[in-house]
Protein backbone atom coordinates (compact mmCIF):
# COMPACT_ATOMS: atom_id res chain seq x y z
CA UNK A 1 3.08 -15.95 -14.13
CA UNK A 2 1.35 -17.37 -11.25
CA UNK A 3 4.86 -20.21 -10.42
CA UNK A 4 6.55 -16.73 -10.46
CA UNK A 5 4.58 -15.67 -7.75
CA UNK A 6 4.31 -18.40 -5.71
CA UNK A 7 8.09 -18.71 -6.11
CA UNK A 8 8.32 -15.24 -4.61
CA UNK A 9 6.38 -15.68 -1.81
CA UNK A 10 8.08 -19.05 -1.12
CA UNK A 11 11.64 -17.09 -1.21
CA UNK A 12 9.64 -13.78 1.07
CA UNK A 13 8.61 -16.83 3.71
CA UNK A 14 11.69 -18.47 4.00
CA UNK A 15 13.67 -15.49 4.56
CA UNK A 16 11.13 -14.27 7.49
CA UNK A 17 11.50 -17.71 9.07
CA UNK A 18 15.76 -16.94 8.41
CA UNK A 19 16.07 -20.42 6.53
CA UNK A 20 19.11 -20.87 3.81
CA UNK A 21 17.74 -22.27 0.51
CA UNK A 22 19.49 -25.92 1.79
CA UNK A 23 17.96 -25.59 5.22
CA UNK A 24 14.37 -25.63 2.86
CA UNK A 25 15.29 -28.14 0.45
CA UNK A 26 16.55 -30.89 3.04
CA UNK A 27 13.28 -30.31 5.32
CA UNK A 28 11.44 -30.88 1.30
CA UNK A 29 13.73 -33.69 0.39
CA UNK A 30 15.34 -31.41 -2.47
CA UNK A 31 17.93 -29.75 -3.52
CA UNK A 32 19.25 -26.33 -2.92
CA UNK A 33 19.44 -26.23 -6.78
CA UNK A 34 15.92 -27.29 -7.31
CA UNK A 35 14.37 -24.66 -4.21
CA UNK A 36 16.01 -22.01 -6.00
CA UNK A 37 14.21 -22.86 -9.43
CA UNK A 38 10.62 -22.97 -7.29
CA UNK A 39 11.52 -19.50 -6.05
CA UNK A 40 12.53 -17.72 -9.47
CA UNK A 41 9.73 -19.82 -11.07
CA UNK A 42 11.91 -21.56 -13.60
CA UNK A 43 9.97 -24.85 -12.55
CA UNK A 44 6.50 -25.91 -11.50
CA UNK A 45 5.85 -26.82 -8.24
CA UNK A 46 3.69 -30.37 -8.10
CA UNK A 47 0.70 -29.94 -5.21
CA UNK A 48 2.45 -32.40 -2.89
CA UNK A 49 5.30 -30.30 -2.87
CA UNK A 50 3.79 -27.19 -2.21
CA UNK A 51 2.61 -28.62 0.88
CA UNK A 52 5.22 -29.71 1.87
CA UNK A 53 7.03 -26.61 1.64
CA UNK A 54 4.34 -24.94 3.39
CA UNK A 55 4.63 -27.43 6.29
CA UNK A 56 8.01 -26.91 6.80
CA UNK A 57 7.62 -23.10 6.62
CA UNK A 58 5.13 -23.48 9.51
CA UNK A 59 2.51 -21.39 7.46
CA UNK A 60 -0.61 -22.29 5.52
CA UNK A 61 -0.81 -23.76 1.85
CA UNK A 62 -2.84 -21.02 1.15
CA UNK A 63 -0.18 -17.97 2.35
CA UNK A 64 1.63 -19.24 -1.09
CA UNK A 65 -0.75 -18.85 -3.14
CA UNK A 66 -0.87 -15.24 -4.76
CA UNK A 67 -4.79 -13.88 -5.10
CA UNK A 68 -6.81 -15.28 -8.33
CA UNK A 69 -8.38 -12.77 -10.11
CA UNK A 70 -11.91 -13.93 -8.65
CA UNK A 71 -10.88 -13.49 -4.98
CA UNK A 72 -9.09 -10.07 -5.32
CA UNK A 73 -12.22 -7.55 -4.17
CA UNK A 74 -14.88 -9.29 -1.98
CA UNK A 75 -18.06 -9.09 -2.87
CA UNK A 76 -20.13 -11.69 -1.25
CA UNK A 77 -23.82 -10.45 -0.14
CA UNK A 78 -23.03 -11.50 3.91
CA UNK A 79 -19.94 -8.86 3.56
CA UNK A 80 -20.46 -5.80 5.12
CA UNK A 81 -19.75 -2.45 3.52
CA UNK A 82 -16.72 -2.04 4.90
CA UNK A 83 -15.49 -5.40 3.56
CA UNK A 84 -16.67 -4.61 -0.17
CA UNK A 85 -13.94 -4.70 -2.74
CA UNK A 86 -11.22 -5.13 -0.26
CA UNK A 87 -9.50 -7.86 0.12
CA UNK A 88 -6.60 -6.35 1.56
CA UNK A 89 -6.69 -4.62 4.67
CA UNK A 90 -3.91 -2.45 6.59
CA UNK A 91 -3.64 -1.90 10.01
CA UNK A 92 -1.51 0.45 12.64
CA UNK A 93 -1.00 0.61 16.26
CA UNK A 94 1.33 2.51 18.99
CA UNK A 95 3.36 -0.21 20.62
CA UNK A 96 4.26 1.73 23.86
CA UNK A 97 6.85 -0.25 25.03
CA UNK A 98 9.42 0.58 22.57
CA UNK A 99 7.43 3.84 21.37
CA UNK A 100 7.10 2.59 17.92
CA UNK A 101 4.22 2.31 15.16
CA UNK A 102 3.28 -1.03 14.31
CA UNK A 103 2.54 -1.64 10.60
CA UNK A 104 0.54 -4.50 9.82
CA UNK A 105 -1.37 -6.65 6.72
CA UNK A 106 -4.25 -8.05 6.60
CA UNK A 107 -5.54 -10.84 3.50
CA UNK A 108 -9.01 -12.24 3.50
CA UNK A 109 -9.21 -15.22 0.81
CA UNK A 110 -12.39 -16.99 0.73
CA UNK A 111 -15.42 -17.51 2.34
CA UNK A 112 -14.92 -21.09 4.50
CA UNK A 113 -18.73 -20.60 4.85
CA UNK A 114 -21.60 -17.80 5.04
CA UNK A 115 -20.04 -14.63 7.05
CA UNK A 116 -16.88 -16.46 7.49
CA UNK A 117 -13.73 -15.53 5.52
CA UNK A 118 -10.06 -17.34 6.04
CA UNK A 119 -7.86 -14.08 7.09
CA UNK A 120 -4.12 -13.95 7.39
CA UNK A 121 -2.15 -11.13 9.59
CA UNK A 122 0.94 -10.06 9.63
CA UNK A 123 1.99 -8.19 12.34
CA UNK A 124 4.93 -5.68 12.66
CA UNK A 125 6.09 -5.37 8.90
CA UNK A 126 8.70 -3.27 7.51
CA UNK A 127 7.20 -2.33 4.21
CA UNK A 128 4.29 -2.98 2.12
CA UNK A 129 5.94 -4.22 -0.77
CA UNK A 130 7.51 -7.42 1.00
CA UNK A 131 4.86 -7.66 4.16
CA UNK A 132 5.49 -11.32 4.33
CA UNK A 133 8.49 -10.41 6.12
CA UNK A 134 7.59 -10.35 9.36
CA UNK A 135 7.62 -10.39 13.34
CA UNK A 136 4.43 -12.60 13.63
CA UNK A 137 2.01 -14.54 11.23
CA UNK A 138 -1.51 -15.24 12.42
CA UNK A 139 -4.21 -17.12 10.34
CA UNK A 140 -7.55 -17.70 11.33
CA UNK A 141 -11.27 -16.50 10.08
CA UNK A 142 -13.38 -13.04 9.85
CA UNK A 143 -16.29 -13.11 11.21
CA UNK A 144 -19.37 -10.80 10.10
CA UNK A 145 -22.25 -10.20 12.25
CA UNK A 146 -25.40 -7.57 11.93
CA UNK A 147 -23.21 -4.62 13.71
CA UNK A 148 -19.87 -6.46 14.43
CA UNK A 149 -17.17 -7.93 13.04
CA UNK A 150 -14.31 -10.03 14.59
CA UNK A 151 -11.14 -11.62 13.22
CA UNK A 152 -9.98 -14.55 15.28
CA UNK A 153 -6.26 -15.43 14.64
CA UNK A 154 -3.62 -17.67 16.19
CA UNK A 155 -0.04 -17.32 16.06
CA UNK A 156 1.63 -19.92 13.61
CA UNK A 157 4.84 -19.81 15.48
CA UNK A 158 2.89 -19.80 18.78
CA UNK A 159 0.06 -21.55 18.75
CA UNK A 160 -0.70 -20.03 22.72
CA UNK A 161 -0.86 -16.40 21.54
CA UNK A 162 -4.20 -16.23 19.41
CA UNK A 163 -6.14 -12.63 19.20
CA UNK A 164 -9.17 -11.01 18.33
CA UNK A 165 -9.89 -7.92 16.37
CA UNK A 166 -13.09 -6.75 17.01
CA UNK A 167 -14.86 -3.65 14.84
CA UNK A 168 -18.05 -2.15 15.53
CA UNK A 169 -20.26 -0.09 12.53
CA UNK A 170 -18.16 -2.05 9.57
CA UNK A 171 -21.84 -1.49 7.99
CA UNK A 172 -21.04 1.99 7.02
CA UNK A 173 -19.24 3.11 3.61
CA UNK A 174 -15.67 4.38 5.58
CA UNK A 175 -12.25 4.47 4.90
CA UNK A 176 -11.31 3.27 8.14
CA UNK A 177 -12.44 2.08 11.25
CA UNK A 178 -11.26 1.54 14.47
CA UNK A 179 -11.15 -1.93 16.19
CA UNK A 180 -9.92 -3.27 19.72
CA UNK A 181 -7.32 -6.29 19.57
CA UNK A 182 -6.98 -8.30 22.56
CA UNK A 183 -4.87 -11.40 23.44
CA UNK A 184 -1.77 -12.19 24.83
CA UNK A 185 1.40 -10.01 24.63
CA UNK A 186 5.16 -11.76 24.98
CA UNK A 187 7.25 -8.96 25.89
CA UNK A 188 6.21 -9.41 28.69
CA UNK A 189 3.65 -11.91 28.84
CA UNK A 190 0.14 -11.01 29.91
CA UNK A 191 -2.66 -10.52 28.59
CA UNK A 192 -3.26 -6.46 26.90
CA UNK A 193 -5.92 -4.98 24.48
CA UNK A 194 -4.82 -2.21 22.16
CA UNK A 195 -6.78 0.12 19.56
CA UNK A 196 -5.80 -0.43 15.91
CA UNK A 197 -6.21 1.78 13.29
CA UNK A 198 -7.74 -0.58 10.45
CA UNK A 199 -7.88 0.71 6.90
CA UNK A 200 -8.55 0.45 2.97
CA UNK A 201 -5.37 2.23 2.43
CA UNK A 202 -2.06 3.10 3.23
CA UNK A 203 -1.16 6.04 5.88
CA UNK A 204 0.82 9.03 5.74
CA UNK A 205 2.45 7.92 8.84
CA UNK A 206 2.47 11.57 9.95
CA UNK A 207 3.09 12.75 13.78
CA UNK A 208 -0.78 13.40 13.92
CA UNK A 209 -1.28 10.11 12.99
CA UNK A 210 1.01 8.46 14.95
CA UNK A 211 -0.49 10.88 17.64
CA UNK A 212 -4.00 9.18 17.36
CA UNK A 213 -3.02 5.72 17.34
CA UNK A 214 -2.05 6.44 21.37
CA UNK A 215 -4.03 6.07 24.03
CA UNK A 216 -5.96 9.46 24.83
CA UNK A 217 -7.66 11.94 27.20
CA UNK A 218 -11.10 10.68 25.98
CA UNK A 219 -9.87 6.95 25.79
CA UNK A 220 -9.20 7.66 29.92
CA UNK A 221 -12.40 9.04 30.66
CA UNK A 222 -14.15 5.93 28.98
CA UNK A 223 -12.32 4.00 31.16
CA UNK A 224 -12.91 5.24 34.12
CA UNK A 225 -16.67 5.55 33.21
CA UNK A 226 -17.27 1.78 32.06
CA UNK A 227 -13.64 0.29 34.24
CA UNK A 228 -12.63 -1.45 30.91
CA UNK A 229 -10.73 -0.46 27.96
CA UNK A 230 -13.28 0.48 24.92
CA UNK A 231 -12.95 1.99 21.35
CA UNK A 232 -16.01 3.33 18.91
């Protein structure tokens, strides 16, 4: 049922943000009885509500809103071939500060207009199966050009910390592709670019894997050829 699932991702939300069910329901005006029923889907949630909720969740209306059957593969003709029939993207990277593999989701809803889609990250997950639970939330559009495409996100927590993924060749029929993401890093803060591993599926998360997601040999000699940080 689709309360169900908005329940669930109301409860997934909440619990990322580390909010009891009373610290929701007084920011909503209800009670802790009544959030409870919105998150097992015992009752409907009125519109006004729902955004409401959403608001004090710091997130958009549309993050609780599970995928209609109509926006669940993308198919629109200014998608590239990459994009086709996925509407869910995941993506990796090799955080080398605390030598760990990032894990990370990426939903693209609608088109907000032609070769623009409304895209939602989230960064730094533990598993798949409850990715809302999270480090970091971004939300922001996909872009689509004739041999690029770019997401441009901002942080809903902090608003100063947006980023962009860019991805060349998404024309091709791949699996994967590789894309640079550049913005501003908090730990510490300054600005970085990374490589990300971006993908149709989920990874075997496999040493060789892990191995490729770090900076290489051929990654240095790019550098040192063009001065900047590059990926193809």
């Amino acid at each position: 049922m689709i309360q169900e699932s908005v329940g669930n991702r109301i409860r997934l939300f909440r619990k990322s943000k580390g909010m009891t069910l009373q610290t929701l329901g007084d920011k909503i005006y209800k009670s802790r009885a009544t959030v409870s029923k919105y998150e097992s889907g015992a009752i409907a949630i009125e519109i006004g509500t729902l955004y409401a909720i959403a608001d004090a969740l710091n997130i958009k209306v549309e993050q609780l809103l599970p995928p209609n059957e109509a926006a669940e593969t993308v198919t629109s003709q200014s998608v590239p071939v990459f994009y086709k029939n996925a509407a869910r993207l995941y993506a990796y990277y090799y955080d080398g500060r605390n030598s760990s593999l990032i894990r990370c989701v990426i939903d693209i809803t609608e088109d907000v207009e032609t070769g623009r889609f409304k895209t939602m990250l989230y960064m730094n997950i533990k598993n798949f199966e409850e990715y809302l639970i999270c480090e970091n939330t971004y939300f922001g559009v996909t872009e689509h050009y004739d041999t690029l495409s770019k997401m441009i996100l901002t942080n809903q927590a902090t608003p100063i910390e947006s980023i962009t993924i860019s991805m060349m060749g998404t024309f091709a029929d791949a699996n994967h592709r590789w894309g640079l993401m550049s913005g501003i890093s908090f730990r510490p803060f300054m600005p970085i670019a990374l490589k990300m591993y971006i993908t149709k599926a989920i990874q075997k998360e496999t040493p060789e894997f892990i191995r490729s997601l770090k900076i290489t040999k051929e990654d240095y000699r790019y550098m040192k050829i063009y001065n900047m940080f590059s990926v193809t």
